[in-house]
N, C-alpha and C. Protein backbone atom coordinates (compact mmCIF):
# COMPACT_ATOMS: atom_id res chain seq x y z
N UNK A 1 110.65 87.26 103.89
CA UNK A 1 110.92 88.67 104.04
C UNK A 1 111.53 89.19 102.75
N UNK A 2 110.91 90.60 102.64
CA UNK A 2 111.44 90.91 101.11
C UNK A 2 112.89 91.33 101.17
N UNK A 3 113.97 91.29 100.51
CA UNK A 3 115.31 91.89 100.74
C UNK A 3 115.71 92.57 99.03
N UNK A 4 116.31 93.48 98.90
CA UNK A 4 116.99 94.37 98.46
C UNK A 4 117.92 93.32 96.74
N UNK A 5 117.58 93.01 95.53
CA UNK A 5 118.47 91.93 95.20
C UNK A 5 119.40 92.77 94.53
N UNK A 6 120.43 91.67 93.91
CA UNK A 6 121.67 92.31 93.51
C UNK A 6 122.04 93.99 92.87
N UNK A 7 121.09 93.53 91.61
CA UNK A 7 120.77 94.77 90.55
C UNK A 7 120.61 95.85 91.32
N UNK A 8 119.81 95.89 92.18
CA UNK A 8 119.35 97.04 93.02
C UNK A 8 120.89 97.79 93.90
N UNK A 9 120.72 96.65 94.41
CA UNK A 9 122.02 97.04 95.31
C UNK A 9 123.43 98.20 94.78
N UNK A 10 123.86 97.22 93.06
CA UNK A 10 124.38 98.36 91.96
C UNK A 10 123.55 99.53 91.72
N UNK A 11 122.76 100.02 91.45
CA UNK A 11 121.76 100.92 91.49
C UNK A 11 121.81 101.43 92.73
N UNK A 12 121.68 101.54 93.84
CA UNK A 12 122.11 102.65 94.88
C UNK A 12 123.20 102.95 95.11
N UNK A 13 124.34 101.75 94.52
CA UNK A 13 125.94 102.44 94.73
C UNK A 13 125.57 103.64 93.54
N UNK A 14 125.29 103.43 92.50
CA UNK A 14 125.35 104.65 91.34
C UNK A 14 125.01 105.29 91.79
N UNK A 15 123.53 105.99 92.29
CA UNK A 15 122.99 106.60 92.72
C UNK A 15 124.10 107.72 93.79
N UNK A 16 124.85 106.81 94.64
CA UNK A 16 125.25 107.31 95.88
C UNK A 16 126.49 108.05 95.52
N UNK A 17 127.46 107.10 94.61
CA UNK A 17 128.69 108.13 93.46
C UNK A 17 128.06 108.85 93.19
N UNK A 18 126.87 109.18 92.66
CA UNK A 18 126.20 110.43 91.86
C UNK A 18 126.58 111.70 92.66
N UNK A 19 125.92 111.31 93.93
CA UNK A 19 125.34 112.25 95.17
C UNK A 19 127.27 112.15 95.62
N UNK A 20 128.17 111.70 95.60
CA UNK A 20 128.94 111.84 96.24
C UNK A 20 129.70 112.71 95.57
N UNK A 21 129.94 112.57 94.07
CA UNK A 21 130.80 113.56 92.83
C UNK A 21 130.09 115.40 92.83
N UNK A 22 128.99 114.73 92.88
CA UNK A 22 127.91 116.54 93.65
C UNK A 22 128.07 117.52 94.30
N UNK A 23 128.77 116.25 95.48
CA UNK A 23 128.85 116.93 96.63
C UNK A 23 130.84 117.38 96.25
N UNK A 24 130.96 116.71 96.21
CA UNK A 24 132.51 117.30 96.22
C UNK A 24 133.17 118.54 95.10
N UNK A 25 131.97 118.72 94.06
CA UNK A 25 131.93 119.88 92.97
C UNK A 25 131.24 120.57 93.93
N UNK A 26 130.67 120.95 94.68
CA UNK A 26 130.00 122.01 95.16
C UNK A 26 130.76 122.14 96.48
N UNK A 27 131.26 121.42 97.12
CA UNK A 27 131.60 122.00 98.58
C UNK A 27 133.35 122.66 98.12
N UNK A 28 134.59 121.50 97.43
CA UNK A 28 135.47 121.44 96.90
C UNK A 28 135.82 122.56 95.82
N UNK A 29 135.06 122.62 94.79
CA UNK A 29 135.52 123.08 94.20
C UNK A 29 136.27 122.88 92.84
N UNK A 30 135.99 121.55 92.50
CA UNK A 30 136.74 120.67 91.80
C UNK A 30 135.84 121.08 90.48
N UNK A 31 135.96 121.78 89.74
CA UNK A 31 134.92 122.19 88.68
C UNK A 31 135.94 121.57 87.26
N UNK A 32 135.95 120.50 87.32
CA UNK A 32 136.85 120.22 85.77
C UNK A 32 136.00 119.73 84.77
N UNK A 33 136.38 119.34 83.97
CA UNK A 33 135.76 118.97 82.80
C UNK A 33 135.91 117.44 83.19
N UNK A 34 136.76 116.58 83.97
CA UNK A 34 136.78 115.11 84.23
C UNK A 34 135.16 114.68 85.58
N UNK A 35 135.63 115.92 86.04
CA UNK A 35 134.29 115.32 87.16
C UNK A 35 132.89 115.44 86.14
N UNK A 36 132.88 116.39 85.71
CA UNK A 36 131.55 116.56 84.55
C UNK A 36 131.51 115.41 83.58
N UNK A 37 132.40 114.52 83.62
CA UNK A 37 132.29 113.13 82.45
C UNK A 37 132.07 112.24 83.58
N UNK A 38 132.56 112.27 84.49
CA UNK A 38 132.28 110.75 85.36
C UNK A 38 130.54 110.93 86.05
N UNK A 39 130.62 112.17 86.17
CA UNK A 39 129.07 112.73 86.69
C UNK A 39 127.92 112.14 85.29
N UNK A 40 128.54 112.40 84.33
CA UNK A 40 127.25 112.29 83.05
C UNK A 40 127.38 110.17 82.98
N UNK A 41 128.77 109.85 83.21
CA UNK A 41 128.55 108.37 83.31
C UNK A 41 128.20 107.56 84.50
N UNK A 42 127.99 108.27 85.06
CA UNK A 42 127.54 107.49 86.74
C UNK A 42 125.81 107.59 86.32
N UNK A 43 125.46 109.24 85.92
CA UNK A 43 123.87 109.26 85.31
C UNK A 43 123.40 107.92 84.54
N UNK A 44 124.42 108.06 83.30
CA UNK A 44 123.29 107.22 82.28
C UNK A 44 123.55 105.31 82.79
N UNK A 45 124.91 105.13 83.75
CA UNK A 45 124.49 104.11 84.56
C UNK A 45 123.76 103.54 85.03
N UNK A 46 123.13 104.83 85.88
CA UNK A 46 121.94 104.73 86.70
C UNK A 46 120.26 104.85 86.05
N UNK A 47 120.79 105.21 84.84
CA UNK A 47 119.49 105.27 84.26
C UNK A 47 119.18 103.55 83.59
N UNK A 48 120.40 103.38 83.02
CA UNK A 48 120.42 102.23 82.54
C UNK A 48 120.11 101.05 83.49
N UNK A 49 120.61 101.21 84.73
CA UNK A 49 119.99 100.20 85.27
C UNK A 49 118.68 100.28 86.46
N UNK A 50 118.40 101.41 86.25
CA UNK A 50 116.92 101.58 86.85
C UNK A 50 115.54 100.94 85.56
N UNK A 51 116.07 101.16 84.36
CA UNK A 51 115.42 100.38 83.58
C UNK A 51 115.54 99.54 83.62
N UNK A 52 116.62 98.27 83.79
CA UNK A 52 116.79 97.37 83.90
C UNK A 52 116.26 96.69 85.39
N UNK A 53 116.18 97.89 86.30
CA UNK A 53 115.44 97.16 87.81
C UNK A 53 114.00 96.82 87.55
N UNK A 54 113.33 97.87 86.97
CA UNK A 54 112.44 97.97 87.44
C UNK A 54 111.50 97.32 85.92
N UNK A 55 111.48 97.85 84.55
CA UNK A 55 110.59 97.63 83.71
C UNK A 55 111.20 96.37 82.84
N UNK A 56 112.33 95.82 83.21
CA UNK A 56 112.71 94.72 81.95
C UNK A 56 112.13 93.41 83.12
N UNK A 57 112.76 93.47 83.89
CA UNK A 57 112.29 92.85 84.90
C UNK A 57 111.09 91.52 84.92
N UNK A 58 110.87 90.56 84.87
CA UNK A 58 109.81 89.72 84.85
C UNK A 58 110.08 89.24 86.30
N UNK A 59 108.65 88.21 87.12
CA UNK A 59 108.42 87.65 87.94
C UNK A 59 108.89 86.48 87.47
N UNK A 60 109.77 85.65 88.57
CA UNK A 60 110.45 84.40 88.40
C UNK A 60 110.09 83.78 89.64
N UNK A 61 109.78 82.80 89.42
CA UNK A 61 109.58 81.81 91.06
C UNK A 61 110.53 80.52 90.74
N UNK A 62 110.63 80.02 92.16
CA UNK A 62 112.12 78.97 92.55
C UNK A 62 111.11 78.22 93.67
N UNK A 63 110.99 77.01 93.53
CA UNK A 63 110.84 76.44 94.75
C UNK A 63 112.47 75.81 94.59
N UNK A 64 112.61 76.06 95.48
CA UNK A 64 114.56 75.50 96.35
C UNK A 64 113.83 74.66 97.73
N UNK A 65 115.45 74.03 97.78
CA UNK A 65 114.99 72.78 98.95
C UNK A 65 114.42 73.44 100.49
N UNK A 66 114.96 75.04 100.32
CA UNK A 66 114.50 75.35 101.67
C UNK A 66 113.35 76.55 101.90
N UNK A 67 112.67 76.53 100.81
CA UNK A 67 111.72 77.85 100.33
C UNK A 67 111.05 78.15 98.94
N UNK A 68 110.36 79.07 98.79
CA UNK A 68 109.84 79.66 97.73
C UNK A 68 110.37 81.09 97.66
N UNK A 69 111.33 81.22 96.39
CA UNK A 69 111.65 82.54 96.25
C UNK A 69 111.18 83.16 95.13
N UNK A 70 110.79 84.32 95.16
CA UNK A 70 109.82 84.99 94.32
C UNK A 70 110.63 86.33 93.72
N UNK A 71 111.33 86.64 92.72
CA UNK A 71 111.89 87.64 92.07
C UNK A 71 111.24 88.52 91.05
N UNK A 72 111.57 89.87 91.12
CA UNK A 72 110.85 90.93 90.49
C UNK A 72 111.26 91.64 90.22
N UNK A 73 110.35 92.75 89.58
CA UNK A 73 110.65 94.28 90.07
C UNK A 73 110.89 94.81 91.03
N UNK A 74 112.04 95.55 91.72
CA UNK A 74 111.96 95.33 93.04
C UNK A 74 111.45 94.65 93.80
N UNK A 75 111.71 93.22 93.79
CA UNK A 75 111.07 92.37 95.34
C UNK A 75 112.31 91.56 94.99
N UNK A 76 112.34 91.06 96.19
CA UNK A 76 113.34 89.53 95.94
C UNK A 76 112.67 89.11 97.43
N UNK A 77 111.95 87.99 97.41
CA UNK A 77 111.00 87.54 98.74
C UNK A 77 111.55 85.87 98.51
N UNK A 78 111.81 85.91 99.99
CA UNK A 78 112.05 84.13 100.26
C UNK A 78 111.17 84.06 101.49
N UNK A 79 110.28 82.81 101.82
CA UNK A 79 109.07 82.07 102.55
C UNK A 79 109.68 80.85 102.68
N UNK A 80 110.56 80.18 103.74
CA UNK A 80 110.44 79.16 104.02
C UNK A 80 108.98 78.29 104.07
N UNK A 81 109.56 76.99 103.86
CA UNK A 81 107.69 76.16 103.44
C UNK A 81 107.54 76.18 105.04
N UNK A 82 108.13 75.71 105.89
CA UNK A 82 107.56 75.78 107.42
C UNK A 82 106.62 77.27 107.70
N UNK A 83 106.71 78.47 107.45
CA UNK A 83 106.44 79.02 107.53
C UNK A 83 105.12 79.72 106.89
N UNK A 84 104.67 78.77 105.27
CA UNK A 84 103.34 78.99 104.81
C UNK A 84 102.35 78.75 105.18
N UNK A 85 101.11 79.28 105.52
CA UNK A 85 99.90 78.71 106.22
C UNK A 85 98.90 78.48 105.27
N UNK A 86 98.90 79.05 104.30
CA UNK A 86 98.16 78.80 102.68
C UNK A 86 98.83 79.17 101.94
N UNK A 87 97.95 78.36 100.33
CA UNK A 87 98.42 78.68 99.45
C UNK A 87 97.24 78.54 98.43
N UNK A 88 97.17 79.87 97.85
CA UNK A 88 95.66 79.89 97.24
C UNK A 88 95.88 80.79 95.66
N UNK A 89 94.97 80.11 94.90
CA UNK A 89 95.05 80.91 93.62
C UNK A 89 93.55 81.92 93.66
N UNK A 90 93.63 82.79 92.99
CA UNK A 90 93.14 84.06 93.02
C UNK A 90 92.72 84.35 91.43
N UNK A 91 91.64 84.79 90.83
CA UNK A 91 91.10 84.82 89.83
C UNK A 91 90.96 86.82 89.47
N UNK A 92 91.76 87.60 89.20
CA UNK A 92 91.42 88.97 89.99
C UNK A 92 91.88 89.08 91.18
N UNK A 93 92.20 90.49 91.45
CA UNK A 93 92.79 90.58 93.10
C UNK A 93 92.85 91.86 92.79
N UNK A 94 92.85 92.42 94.19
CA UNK A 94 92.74 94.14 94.11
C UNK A 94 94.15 94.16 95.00
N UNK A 95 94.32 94.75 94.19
CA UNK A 95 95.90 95.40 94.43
C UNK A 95 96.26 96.52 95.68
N UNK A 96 94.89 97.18 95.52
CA UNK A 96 94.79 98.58 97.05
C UNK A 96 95.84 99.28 96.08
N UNK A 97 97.07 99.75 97.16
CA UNK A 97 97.88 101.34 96.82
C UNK A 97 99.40 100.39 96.88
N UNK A 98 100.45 101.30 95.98
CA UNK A 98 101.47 101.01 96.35
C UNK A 98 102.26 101.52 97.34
N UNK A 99 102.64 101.21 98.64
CA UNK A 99 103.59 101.72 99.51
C UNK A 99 104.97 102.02 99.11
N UNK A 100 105.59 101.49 98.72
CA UNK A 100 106.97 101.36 98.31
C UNK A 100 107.58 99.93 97.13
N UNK A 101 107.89 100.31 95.95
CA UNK A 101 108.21 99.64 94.72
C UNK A 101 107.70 100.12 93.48
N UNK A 102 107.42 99.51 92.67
CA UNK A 102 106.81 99.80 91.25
C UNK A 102 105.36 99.75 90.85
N UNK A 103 104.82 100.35 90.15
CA UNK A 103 103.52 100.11 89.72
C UNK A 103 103.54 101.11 88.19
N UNK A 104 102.86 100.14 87.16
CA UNK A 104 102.80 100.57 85.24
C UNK A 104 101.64 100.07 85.21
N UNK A 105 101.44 100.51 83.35
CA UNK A 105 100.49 99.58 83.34
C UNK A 105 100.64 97.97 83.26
N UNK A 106 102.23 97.83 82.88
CA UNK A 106 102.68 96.41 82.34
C UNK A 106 103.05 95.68 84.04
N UNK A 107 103.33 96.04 84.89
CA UNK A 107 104.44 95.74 86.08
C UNK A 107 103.87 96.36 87.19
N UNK A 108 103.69 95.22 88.20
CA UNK A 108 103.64 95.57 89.83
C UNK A 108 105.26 94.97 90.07
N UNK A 109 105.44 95.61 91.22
CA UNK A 109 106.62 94.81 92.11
C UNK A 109 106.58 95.71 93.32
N UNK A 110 107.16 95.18 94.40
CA UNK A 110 107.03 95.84 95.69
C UNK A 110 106.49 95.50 96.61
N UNK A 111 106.02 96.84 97.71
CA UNK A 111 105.09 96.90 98.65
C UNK A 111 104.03 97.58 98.16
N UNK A 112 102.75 96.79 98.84
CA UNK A 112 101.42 97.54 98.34
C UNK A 112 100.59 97.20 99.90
N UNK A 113 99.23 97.61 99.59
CA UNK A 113 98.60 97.82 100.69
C UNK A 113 96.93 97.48 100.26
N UNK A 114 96.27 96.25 100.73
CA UNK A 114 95.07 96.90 100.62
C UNK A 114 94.15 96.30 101.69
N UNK A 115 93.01 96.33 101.92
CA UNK A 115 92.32 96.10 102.99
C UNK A 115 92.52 94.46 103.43
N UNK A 116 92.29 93.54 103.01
CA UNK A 116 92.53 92.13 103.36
C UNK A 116 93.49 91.88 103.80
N UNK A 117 95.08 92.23 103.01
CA UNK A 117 96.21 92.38 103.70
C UNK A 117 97.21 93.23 104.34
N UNK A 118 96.90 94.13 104.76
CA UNK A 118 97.41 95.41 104.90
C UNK A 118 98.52 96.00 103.69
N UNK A 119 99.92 95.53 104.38
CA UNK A 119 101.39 95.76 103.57
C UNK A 119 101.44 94.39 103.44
N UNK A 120 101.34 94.32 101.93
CA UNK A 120 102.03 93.03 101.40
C UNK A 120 102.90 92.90 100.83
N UNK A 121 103.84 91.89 100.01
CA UNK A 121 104.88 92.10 99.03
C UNK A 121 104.78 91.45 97.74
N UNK A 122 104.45 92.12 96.24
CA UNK A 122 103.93 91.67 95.18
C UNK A 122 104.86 92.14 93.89
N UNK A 123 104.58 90.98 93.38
CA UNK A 123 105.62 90.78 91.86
C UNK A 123 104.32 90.69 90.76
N UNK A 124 104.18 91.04 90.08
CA UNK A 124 102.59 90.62 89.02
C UNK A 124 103.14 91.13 87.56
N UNK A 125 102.35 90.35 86.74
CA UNK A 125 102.01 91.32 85.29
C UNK A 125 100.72 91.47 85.08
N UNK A 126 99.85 92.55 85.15
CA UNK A 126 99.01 93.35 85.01
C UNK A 126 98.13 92.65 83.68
N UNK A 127 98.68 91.65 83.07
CA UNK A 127 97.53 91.57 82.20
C UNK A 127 97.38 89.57 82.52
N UNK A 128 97.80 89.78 83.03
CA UNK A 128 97.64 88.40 83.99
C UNK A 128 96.66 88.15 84.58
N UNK A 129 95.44 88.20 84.58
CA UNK A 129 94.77 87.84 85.92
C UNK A 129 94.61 87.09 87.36
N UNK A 130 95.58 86.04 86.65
CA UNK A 130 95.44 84.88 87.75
C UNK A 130 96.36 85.14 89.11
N UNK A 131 96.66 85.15 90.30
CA UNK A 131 97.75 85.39 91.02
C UNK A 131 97.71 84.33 92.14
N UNK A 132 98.97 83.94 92.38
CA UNK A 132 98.97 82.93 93.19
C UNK A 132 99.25 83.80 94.86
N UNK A 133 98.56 83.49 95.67
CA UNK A 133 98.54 84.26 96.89
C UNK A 133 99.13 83.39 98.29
N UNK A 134 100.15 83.89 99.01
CA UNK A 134 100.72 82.69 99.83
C UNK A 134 101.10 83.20 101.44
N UNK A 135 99.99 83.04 101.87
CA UNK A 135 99.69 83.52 103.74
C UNK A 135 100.82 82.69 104.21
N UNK A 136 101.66 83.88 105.00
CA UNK A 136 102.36 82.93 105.80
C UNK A 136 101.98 83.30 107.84
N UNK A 137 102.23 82.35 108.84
CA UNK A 137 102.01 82.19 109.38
C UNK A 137 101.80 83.40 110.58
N UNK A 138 102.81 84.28 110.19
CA UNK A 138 102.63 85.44 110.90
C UNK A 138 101.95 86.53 110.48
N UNK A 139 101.17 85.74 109.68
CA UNK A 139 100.00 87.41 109.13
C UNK A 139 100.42 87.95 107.66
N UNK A 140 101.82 87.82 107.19
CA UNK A 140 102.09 88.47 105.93
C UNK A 140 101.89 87.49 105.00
N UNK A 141 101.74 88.53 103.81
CA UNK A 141 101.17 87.86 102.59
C UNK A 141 102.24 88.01 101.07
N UNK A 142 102.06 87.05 100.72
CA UNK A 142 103.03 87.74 99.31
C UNK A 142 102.25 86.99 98.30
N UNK A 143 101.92 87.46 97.11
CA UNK A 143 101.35 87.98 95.85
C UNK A 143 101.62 88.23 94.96
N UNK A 144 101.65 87.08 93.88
CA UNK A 144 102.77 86.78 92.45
C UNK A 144 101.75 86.49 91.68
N UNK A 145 101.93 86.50 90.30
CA UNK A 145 101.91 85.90 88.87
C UNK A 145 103.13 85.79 88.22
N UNK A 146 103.04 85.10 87.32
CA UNK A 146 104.09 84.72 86.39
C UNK A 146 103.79 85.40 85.09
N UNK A 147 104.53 85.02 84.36
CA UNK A 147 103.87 85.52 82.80
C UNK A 147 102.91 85.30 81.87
N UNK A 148 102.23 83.89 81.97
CA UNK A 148 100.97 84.08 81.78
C UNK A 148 100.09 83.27 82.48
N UNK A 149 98.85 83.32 82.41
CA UNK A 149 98.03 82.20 82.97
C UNK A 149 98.36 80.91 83.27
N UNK A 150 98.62 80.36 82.21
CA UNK A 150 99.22 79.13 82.01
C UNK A 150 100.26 78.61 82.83
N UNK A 151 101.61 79.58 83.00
CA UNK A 151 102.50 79.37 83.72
C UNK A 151 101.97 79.50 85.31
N UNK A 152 101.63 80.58 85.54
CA UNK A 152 101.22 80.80 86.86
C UNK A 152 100.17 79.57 87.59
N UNK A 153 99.47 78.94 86.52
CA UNK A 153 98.79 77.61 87.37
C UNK A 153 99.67 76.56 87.72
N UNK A 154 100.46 76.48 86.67
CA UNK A 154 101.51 75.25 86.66
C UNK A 154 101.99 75.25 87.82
N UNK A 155 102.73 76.43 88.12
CA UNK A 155 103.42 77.12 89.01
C UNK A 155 102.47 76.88 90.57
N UNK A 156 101.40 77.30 90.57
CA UNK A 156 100.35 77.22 91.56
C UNK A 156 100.23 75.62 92.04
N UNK A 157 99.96 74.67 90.93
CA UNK A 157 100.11 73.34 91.23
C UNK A 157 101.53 72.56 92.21
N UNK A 158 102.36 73.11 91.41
CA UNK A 158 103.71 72.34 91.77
C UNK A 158 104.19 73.24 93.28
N UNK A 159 103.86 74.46 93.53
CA UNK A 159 103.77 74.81 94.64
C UNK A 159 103.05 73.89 96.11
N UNK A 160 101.63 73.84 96.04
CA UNK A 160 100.80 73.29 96.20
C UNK A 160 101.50 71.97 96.83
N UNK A 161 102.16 71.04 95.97
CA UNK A 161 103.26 69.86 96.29
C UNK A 161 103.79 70.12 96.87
N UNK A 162 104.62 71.10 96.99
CA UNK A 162 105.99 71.40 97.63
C UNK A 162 105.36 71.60 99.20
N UNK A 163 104.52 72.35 99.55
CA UNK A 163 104.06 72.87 100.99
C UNK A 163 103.28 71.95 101.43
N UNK A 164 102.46 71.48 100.50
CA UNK A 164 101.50 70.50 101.41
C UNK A 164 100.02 71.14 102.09
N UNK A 165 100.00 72.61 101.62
CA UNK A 165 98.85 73.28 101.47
C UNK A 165 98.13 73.22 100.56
């Protein structure tokens, strides 16, 4: 299941100070010149680390003793191995639409959607072709590359070991 990772998590507190200093200049009344500095540093916070969520970001994979965790651009996805039903490499893959996360020309991460899997959850680099694709038992799918070809087979192999698919 995909969950929310750290970085992010800082990134909606900013976000939410933003919306909270807003609100208290407009309902309050508090018009100083201090709320107008913490307002412009809560911004470039949030700018700073929305770049940092979303476009610095690379796909990282972990096989750990109790799963495969897959980190991104917005995704952070853990698959217990009991729970994989395949594990397949992919030469090309159609991506469909993004539902909710990122999409560049350099960077997928997120939720996407396309006919084979409905809503899936995908980490990629776009000039990657190869993607390692990993059905788990209840129908969902999640959908990685690494950084390059090379890595992503390696990666595909030593997976492969780990599950027993």
């Amino acid at each position: 299941m995909a969950k929310i990772t750290r970085l992010s998590w800082i990134l909606i507190a900013a976000i939410l100070a933003m919306c909270v200093l807003m609100v208290v200049v407009s309902v309050f009344g508090y018009d100083t010149q201090l709320v107008y500095i913490m307002l412009f540093i809560i911004t470039v916070l949030t700018v700073v680390l929305l770049v940092t969520v979303i476009i610095v970001r690379k796909t990282v994979a972990k096989l750990e003793y109790d799963g495969l965790i897959v980190q991104g651009a917005l995704l952070h996805a853990k698959v217990p191995y009991g729970e994989v039903k395949s594990v397949e490499m992919r030469d090309g893959f159609d991506y469909g639409i993004r539902v909710g996360g990122y999409a560049d020309h350099r960077r997928l991460g997120g939720k996407f959607k396309n006919k084979e899997f409905g809503i899936y959850d995908m980490s990629a680099k776009v000039s990657v072709r190869e993607h390692i694709v990993v059905q788990r038992i209840d129908g969902r799918a999640l959908v990685f590359n690494l950084e390059t070809s090379e890595e992503t087979l390696e990666f595909f192999e030593k997976l492969k070991k780990w599950t027993g698919r």
